[in-house]
N, C-alpha and C. Protein backbone atom coordinates (compact mmCIF):
# COMPACT_ATOMS: atom_id res chain seq x y z
N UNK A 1 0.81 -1.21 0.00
CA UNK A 1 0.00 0.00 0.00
C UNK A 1 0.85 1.27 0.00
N UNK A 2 1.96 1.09 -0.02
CA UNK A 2 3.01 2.23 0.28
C UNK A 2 3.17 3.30 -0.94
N UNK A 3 3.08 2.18 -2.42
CA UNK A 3 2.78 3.61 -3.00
C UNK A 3 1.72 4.01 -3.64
N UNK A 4 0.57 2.67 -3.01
CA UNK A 4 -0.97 3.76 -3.21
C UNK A 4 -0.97 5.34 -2.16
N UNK A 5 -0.47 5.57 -1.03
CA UNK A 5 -0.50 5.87 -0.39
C UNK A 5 0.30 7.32 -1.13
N UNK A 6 1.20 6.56 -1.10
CA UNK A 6 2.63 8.11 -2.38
C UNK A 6 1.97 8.66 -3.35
N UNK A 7 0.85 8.06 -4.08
CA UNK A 7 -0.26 8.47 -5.50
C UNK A 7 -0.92 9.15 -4.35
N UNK A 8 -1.90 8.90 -3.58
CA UNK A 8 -2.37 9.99 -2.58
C UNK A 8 -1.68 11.04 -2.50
N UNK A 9 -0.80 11.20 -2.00
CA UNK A 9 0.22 12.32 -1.92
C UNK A 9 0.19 13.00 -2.89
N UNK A 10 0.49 12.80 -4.11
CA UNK A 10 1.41 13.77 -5.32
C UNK A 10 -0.30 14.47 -5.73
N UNK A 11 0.02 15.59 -6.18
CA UNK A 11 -0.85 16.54 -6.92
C UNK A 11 -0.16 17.10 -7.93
N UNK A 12 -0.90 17.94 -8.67
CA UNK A 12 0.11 18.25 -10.26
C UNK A 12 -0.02 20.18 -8.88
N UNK A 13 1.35 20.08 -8.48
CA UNK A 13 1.80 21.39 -7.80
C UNK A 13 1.51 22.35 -8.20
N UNK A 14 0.93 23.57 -7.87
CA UNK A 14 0.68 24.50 -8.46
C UNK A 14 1.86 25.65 -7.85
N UNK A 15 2.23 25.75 -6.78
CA UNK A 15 3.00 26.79 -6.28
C UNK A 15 4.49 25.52 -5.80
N UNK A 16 6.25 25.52 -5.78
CA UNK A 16 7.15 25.14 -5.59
C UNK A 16 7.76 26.26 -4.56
N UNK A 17 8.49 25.44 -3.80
CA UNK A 17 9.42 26.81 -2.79
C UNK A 17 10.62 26.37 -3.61
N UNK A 18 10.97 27.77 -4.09
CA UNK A 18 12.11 27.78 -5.08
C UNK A 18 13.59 27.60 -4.47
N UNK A 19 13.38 27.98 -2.72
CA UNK A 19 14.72 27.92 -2.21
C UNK A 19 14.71 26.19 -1.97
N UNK A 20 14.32 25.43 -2.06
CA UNK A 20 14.17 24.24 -2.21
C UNK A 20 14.91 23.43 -3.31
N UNK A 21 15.96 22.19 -3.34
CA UNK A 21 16.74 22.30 -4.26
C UNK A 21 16.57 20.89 -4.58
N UNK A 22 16.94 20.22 -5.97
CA UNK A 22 16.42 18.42 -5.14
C UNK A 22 17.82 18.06 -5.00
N UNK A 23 18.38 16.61 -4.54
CA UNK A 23 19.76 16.79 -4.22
C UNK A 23 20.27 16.30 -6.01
N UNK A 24 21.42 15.49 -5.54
CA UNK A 24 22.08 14.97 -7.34
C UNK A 24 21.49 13.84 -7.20
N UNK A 25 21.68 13.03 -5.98
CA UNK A 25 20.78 11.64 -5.54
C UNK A 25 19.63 11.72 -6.08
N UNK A 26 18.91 12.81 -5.94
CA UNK A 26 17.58 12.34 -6.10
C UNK A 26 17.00 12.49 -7.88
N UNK A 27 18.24 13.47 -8.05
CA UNK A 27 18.12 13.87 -9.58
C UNK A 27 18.61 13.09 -10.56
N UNK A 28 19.50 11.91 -10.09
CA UNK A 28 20.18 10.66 -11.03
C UNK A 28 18.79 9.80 -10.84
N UNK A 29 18.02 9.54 -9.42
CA UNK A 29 17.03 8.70 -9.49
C UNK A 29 15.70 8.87 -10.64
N UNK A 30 15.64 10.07 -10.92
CA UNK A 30 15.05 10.43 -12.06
C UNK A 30 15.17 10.56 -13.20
N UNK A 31 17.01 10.43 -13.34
CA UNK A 31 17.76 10.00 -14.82
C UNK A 31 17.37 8.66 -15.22
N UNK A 32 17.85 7.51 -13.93
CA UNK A 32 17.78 6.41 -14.36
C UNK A 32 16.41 5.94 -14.43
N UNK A 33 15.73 6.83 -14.08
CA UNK A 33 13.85 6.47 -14.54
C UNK A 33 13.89 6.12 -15.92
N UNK A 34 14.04 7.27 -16.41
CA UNK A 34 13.44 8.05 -17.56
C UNK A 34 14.20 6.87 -18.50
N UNK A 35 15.43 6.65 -18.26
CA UNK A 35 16.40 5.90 -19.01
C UNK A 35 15.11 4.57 -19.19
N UNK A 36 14.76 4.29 -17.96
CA UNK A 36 14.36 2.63 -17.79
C UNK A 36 12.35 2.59 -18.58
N UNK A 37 12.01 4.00 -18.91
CA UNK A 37 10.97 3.90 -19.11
C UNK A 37 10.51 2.88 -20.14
N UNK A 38 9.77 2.17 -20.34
CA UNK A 38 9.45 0.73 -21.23
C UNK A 38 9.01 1.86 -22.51
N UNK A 39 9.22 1.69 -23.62
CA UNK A 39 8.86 2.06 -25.00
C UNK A 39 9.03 1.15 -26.09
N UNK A 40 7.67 1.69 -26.80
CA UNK A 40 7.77 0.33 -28.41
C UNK A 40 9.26 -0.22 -28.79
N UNK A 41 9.21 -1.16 -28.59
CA UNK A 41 10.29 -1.92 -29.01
C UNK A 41 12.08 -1.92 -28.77
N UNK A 42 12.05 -1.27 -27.59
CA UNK A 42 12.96 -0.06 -26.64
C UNK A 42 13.52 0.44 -27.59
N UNK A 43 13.14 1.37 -28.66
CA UNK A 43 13.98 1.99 -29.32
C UNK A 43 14.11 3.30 -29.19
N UNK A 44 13.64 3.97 -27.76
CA UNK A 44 13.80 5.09 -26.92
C UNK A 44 14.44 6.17 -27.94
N UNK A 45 13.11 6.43 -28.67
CA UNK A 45 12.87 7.70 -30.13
C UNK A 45 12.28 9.24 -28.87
N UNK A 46 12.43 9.22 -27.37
CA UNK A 46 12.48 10.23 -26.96
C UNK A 46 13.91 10.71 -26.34
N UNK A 47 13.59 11.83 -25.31
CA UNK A 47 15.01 12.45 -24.53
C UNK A 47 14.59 13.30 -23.55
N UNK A 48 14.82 13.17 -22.18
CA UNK A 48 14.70 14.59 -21.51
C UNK A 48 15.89 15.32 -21.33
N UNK A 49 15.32 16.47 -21.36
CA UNK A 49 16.03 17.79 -21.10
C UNK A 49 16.24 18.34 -19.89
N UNK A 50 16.82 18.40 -18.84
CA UNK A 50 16.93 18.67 -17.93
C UNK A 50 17.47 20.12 -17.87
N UNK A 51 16.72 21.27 -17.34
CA UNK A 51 16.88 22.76 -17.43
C UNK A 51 16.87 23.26 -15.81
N UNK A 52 17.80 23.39 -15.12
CA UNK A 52 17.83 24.19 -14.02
C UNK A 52 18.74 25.53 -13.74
N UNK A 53 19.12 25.92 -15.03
CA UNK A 53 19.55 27.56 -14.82
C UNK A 53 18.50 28.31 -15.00
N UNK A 54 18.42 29.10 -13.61
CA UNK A 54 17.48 30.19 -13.74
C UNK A 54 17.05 31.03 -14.63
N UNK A 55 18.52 31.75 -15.19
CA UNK A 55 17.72 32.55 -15.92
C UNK A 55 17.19 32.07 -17.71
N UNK A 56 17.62 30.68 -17.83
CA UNK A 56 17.01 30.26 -19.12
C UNK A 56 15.19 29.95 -18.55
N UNK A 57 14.94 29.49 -17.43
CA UNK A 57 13.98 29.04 -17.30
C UNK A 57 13.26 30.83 -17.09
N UNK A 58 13.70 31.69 -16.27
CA UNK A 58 12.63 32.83 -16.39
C UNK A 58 12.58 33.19 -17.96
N UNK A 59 13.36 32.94 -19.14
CA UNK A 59 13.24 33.26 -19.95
C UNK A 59 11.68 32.39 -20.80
N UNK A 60 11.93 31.05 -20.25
CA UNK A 60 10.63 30.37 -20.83
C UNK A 60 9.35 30.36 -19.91
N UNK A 61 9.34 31.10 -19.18
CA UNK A 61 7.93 31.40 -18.55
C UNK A 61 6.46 31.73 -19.55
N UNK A 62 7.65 33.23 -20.22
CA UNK A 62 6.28 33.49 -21.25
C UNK A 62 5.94 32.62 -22.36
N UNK A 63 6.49 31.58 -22.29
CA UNK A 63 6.44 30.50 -23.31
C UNK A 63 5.64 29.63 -22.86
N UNK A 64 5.35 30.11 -21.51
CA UNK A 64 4.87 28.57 -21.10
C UNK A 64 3.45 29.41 -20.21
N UNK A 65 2.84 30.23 -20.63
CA UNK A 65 1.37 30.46 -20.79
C UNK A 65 1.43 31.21 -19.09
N UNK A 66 2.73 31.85 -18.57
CA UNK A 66 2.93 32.70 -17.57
C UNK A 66 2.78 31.41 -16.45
N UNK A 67 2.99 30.20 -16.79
CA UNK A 67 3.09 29.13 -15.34
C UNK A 67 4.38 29.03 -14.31
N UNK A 68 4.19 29.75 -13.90
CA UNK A 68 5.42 30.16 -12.85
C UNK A 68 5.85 28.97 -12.10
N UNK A 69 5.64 27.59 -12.08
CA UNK A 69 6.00 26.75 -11.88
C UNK A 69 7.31 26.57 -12.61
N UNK A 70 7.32 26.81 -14.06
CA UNK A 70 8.67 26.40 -14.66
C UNK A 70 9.68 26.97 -14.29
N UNK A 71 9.95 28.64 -13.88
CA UNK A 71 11.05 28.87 -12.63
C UNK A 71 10.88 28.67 -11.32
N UNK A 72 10.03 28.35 -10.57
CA UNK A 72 10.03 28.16 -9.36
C UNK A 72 10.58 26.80 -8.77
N UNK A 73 10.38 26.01 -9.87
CA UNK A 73 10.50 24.57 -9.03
C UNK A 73 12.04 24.57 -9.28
N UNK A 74 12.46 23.50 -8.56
CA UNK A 74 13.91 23.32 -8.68
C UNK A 74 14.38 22.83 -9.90
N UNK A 75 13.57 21.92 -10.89
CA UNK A 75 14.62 21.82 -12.13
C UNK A 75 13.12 21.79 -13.01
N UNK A 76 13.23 22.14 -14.23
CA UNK A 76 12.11 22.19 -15.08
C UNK A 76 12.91 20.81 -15.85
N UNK A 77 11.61 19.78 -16.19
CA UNK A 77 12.00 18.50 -16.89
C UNK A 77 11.52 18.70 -18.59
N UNK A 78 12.03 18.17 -19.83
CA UNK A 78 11.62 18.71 -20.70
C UNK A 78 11.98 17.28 -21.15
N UNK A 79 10.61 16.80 -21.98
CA UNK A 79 10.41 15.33 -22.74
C UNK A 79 10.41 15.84 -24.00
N UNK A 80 11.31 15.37 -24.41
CA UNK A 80 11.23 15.50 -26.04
C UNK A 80 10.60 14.18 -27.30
N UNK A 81 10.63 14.66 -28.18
CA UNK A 81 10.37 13.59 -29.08
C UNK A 81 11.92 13.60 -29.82
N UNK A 82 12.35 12.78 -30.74
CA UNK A 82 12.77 13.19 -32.22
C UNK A 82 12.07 13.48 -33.40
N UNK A 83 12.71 14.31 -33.90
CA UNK A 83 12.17 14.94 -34.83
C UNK A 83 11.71 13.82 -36.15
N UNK A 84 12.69 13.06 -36.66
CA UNK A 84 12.43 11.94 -36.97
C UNK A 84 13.41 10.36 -36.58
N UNK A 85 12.75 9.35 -37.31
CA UNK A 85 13.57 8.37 -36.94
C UNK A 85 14.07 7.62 -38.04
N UNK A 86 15.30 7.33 -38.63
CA UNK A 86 15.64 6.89 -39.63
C UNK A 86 16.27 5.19 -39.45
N UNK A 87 16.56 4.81 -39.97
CA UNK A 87 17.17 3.75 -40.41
C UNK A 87 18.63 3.51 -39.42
N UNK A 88 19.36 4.68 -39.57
CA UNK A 88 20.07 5.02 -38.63
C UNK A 88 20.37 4.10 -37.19
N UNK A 89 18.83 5.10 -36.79
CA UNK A 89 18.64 4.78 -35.53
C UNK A 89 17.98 3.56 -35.09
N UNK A 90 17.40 2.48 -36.07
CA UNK A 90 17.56 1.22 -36.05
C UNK A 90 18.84 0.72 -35.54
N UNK A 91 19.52 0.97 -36.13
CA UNK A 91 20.63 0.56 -36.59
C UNK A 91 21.64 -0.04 -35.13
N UNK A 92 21.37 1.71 -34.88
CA UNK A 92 22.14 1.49 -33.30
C UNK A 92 21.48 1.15 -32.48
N UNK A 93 19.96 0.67 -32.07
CA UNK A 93 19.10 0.14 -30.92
C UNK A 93 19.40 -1.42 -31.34
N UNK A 94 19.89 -2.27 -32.57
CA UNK A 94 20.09 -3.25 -32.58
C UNK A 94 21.64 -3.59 -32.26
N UNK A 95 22.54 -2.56 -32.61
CA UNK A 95 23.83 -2.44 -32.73
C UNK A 95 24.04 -3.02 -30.71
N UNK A 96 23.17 -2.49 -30.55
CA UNK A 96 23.53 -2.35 -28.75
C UNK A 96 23.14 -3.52 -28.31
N UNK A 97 21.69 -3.96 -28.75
CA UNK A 97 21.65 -5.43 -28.26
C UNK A 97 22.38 -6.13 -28.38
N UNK A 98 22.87 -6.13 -29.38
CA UNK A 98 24.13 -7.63 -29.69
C UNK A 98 25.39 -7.09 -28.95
N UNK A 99 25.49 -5.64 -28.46
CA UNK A 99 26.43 -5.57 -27.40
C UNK A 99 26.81 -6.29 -26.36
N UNK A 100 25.43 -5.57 -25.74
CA UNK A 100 25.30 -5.79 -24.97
C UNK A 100 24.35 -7.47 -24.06
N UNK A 101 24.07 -7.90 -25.02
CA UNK A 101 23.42 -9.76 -25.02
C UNK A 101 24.00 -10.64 -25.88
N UNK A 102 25.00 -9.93 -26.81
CA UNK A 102 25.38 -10.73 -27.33
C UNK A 102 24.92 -11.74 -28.22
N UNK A 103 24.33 -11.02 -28.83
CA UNK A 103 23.33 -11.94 -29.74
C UNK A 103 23.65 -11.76 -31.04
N UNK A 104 23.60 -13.30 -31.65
CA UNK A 104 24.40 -12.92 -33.01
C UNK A 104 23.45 -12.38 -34.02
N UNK A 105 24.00 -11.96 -35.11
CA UNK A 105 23.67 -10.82 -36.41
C UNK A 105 22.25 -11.51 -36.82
N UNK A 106 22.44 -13.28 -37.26
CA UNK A 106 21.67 -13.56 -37.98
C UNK A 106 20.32 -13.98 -36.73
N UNK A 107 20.70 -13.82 -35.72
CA UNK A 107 18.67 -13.77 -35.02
C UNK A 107 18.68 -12.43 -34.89
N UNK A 108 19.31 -11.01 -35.12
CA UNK A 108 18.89 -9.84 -35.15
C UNK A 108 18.54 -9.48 -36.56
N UNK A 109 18.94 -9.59 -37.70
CA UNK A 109 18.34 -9.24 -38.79
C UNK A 109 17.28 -9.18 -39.30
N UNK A 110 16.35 -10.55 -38.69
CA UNK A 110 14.84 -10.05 -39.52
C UNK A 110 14.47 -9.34 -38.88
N UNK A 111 14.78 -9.01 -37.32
CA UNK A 111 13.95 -7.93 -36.66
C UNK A 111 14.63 -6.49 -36.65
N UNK A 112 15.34 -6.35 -36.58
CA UNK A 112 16.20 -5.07 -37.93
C UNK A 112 15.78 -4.43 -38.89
N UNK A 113 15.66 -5.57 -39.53
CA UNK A 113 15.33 -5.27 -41.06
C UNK A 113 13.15 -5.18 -41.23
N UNK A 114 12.81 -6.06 -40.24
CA UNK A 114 10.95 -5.60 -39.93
C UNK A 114 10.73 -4.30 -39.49
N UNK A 115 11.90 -3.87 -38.37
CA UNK A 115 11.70 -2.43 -37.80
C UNK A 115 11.66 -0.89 -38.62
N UNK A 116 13.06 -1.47 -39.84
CA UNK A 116 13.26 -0.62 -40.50
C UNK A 116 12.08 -0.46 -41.75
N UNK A 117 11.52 -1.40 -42.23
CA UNK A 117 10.13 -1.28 -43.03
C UNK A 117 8.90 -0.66 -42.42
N UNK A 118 8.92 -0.79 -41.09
CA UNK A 118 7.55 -0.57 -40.42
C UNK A 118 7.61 1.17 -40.47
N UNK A 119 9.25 1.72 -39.94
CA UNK A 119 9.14 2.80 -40.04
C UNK A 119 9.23 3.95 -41.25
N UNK A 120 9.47 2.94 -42.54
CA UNK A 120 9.37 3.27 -43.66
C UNK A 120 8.27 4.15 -44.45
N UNK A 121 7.25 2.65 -44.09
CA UNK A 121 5.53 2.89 -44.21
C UNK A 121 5.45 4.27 -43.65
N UNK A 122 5.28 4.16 -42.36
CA UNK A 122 5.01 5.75 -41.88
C UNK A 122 5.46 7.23 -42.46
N UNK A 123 4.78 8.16 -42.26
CA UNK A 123 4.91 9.13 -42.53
C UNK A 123 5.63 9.98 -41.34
N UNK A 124 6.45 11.09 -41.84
CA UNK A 124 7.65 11.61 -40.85
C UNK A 124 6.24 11.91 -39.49
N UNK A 125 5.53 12.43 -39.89
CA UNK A 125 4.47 12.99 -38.76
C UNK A 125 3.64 11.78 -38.21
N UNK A 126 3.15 10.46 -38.80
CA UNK A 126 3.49 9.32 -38.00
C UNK A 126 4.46 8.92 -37.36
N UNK A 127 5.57 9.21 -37.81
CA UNK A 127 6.45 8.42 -36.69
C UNK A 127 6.94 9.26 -35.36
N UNK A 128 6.07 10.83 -35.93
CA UNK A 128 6.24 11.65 -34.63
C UNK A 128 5.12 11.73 -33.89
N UNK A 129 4.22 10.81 -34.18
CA UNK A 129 3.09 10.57 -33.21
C UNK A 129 3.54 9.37 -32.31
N UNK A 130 3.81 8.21 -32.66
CA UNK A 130 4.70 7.52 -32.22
C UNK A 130 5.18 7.54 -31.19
N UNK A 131 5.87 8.63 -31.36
CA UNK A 131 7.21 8.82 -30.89
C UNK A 131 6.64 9.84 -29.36
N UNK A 132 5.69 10.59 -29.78
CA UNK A 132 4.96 11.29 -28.77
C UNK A 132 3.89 10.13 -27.62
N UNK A 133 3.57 9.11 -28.29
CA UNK A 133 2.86 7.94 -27.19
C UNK A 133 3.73 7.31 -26.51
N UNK A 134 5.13 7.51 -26.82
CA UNK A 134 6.34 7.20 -25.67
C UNK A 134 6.76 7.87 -24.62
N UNK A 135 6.07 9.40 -25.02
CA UNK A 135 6.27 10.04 -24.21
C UNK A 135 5.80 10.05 -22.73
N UNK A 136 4.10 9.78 -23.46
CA UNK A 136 3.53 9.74 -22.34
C UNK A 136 3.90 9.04 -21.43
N UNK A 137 4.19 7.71 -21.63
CA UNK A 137 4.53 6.69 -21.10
C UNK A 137 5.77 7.06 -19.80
N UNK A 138 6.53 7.68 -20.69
CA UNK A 138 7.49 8.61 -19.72
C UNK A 138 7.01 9.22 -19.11
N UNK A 139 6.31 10.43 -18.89
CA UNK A 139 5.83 11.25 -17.94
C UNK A 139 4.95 10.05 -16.86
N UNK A 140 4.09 9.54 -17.60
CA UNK A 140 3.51 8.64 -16.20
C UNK A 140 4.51 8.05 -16.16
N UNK A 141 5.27 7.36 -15.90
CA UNK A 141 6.50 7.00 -15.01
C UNK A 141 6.96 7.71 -14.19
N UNK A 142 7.98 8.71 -14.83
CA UNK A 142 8.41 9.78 -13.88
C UNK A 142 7.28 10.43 -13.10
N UNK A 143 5.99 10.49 -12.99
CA UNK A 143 5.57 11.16 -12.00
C UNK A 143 5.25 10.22 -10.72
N UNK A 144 5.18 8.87 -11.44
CA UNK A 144 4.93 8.10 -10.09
C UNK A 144 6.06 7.72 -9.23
N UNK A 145 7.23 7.58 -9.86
CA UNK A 145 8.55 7.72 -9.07
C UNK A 145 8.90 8.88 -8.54
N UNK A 146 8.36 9.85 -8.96
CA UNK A 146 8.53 11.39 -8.28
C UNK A 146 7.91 11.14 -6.62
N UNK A 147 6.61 10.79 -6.75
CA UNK A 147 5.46 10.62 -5.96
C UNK A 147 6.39 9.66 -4.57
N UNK A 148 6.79 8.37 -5.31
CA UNK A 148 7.38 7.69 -4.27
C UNK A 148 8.43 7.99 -3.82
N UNK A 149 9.46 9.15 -4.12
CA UNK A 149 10.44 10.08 -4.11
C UNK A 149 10.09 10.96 -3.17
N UNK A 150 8.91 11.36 -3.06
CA UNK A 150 8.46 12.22 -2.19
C UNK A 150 9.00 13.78 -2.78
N UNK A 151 8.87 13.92 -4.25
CA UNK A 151 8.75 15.22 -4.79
C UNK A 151 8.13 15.83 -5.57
N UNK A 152 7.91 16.60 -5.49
CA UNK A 152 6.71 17.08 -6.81
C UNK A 152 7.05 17.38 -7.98
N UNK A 153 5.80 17.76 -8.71
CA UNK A 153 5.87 17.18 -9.49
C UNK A 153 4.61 17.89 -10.77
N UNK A 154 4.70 18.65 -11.91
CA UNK A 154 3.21 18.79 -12.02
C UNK A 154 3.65 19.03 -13.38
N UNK A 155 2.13 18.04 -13.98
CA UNK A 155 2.53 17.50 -15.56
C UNK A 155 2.16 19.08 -16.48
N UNK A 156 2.71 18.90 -17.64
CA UNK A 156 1.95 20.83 -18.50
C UNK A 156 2.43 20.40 -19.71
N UNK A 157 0.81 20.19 -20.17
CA UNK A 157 0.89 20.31 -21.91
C UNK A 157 1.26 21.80 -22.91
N UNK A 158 0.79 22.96 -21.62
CA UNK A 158 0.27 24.06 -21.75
C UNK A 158 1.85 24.58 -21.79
N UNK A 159 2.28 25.39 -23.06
CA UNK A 159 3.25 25.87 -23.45
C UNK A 159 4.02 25.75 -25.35
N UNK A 160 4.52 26.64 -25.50
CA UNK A 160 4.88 27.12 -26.99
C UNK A 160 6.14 26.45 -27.32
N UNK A 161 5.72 24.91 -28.15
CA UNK A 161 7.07 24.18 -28.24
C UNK A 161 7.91 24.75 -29.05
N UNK A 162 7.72 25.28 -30.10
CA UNK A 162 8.35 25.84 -30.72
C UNK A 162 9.35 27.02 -30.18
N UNK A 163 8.98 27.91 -29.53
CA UNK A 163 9.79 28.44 -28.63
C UNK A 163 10.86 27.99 -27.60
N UNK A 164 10.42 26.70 -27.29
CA UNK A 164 11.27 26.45 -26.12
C UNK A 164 12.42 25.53 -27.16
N UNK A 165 11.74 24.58 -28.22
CA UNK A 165 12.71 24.26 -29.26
C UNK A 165 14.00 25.49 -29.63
N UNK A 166 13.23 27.03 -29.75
CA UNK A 166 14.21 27.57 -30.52
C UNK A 166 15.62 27.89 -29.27
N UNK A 167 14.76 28.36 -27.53
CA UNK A 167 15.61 28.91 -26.61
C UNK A 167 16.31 27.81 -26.15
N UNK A 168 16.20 26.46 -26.70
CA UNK A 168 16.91 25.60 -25.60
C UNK A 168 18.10 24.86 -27.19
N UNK A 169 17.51 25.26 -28.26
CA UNK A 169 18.79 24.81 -28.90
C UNK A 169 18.39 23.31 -29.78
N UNK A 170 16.87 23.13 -29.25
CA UNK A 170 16.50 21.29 -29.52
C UNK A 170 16.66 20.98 -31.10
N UNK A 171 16.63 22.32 -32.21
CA UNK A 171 16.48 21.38 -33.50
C UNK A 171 18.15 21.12 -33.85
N UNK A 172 18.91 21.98 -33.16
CA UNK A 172 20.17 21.35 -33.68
C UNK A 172 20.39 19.96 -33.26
N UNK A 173 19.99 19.39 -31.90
CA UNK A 173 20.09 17.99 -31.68
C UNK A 173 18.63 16.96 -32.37
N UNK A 174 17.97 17.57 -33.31
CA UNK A 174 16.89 16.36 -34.23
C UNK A 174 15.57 16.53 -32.94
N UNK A 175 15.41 16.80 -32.33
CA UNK A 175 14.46 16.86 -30.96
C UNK A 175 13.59 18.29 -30.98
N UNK A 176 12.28 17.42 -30.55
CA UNK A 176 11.10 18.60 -30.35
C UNK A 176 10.51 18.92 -29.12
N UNK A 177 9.85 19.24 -28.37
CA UNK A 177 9.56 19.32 -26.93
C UNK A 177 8.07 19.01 -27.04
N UNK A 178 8.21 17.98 -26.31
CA UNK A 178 6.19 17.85 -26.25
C UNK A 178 5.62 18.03 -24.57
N UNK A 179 6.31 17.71 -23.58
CA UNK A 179 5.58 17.67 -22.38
C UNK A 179 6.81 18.49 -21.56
N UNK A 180 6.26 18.81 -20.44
CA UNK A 180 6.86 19.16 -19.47
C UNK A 180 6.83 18.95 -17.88
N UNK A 181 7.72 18.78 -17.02
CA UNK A 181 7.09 18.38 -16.16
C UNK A 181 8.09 19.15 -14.77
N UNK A 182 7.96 19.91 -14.84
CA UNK A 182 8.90 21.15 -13.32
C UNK A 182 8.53 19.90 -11.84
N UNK A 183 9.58 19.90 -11.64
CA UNK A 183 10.03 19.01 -10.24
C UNK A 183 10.67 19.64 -9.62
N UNK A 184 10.48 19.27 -7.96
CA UNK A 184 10.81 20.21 -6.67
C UNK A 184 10.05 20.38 -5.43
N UNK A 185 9.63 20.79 -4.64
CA UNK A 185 8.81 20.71 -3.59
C UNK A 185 7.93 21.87 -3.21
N UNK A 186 6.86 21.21 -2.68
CA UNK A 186 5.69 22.36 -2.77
C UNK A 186 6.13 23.48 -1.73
N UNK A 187 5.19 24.39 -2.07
CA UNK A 187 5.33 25.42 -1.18
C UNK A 187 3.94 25.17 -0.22
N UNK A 188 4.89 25.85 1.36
CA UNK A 188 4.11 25.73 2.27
C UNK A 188 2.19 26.46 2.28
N UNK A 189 2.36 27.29 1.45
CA UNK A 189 1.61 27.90 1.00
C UNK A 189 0.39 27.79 -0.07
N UNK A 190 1.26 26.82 -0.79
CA UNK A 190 -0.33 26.04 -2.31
C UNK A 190 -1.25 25.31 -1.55
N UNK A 191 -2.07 26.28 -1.85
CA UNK A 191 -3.49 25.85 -0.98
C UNK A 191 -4.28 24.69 -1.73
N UNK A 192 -3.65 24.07 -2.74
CA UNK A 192 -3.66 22.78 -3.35
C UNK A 192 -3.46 21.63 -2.61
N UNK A 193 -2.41 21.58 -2.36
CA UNK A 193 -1.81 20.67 -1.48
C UNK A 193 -3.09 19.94 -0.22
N UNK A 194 -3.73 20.95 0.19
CA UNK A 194 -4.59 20.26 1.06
C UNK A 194 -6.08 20.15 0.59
N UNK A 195 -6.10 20.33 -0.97
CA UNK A 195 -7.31 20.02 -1.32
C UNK A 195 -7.47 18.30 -1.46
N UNK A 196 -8.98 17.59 -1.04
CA UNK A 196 -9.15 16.48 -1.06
C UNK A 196 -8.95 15.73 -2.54
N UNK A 197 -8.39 14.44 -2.92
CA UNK A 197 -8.41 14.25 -4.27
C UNK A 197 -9.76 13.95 -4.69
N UNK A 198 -10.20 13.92 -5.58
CA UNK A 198 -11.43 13.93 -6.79
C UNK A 198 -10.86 12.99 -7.55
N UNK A 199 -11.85 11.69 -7.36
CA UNK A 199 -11.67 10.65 -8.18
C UNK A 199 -12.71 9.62 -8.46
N UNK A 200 -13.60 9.22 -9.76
CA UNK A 200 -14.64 8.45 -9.48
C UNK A 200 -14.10 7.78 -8.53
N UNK A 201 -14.99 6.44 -8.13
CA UNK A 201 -15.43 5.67 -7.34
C UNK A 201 -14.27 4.55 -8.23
N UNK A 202 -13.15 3.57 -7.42
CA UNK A 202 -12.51 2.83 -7.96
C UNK A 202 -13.82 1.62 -9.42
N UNK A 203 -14.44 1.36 -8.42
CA UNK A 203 -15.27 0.30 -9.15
C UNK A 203 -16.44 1.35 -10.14
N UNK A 204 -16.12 2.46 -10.61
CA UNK A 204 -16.94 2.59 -11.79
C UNK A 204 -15.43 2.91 -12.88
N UNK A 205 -14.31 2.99 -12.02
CA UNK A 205 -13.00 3.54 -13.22
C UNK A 205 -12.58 2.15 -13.94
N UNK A 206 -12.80 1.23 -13.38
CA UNK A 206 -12.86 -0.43 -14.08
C UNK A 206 -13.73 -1.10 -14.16
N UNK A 207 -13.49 -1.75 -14.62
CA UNK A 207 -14.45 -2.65 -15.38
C UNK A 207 -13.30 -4.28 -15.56
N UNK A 208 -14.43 -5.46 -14.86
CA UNK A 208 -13.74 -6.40 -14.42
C UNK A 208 -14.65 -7.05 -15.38
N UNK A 209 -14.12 -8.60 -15.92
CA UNK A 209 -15.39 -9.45 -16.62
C UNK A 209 -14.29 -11.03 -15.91
């Protein structure tokens, strides 16, 4: 029950105490999340961005629909997509398995060579939809390890990717920004924090047969 109990806890933060810092401990525990998040076929076609200089982040405030969360909290998290995915990058998600498992060429090739057709078919803006349902996947991860972390945490669709693409530098590295997620600890003060959660009734949110 320990981390039904941690999901109790977490709220999407509305106010962070900025003198509040998270440590490196707790900020590698959120590297090696993100790293471990499960995606189609682990061919991990996203990236976060990790932004905690101040004054780049007051710079993306107005980018981000005046949510003062993105400088306040201690590090603003930034999920990217790629822009696209080529053949390439097949290449090296198989290159690594046989690194690293050691698995020889000829049981990696048909699935190599299936991956690289599938992403063929698609269109560049399919495979950046794709590539964006991995995301999600990431953010719910990282917020529930945030939660059992005991830090906050608050998800935001709400903001001008394109902008934060241009201030953070993302198209020179092939990468677009789709989610965001500012981590750090609440302030004593977000009168959030002690609002009750709002949630149907477990047994009408499933459905058992």
């Amino acid at each position: 029950m320990d981390i039904i109990n941690s999901l109790k806890w977490r709220y999407a933060t509305k106010k962070f105490d900025a003198t509040k810092i998270i440590s490196n401990e707790k900020l590698n525990i959120i590297k090696e999340a993100f790293n471990l998040t499960a995606t189609s076929f682990v061919l991990q076609t996203i990236n976060m961005v990790i932004v905690s200089d101040k004054e780049v982040r007051n710079s993306l405030v107005e980018h981000s629909y005046n949510q003062l969360q993105v400088k306040e909290a201690s590090h603003l998290l930034v999920i990217c997509i790629q822009d696209n995915i080529t053949d390439e990058d097949v290449d090296k998600h198989f290159d690594n398995v046989s690194n690293i498992r050691n698995t020889p060429e000829h049981i990696l090739a048909p699935f190599r060579s299936d991956l690289k057709t599938m992403m063929q078919r698609m269109t560049e803006h399919e495979r950046q939809q794709w590539s964006v349902k991995q995301a999600y996947i990431a953010l719910g991860n990282l917020m529930t390890v945030c939660a059992v972390e005991k830090i906050d945490a608050c998800p935001m669709e709400g903001f001008k990717a394109d902008s934060y693409d241009e201030i953070l530098n993302l198209k020179d590295k092939n990468l677009k920004s789709v989610l965001l997620l500012p981590v750090g600890y609440r302030a004593e003060d977000d009168m959030f924090a002690s609002f009750k959660k709002v949630r149907k009734n477990v047994n009408n949110a499933v459905i058992e047969y």
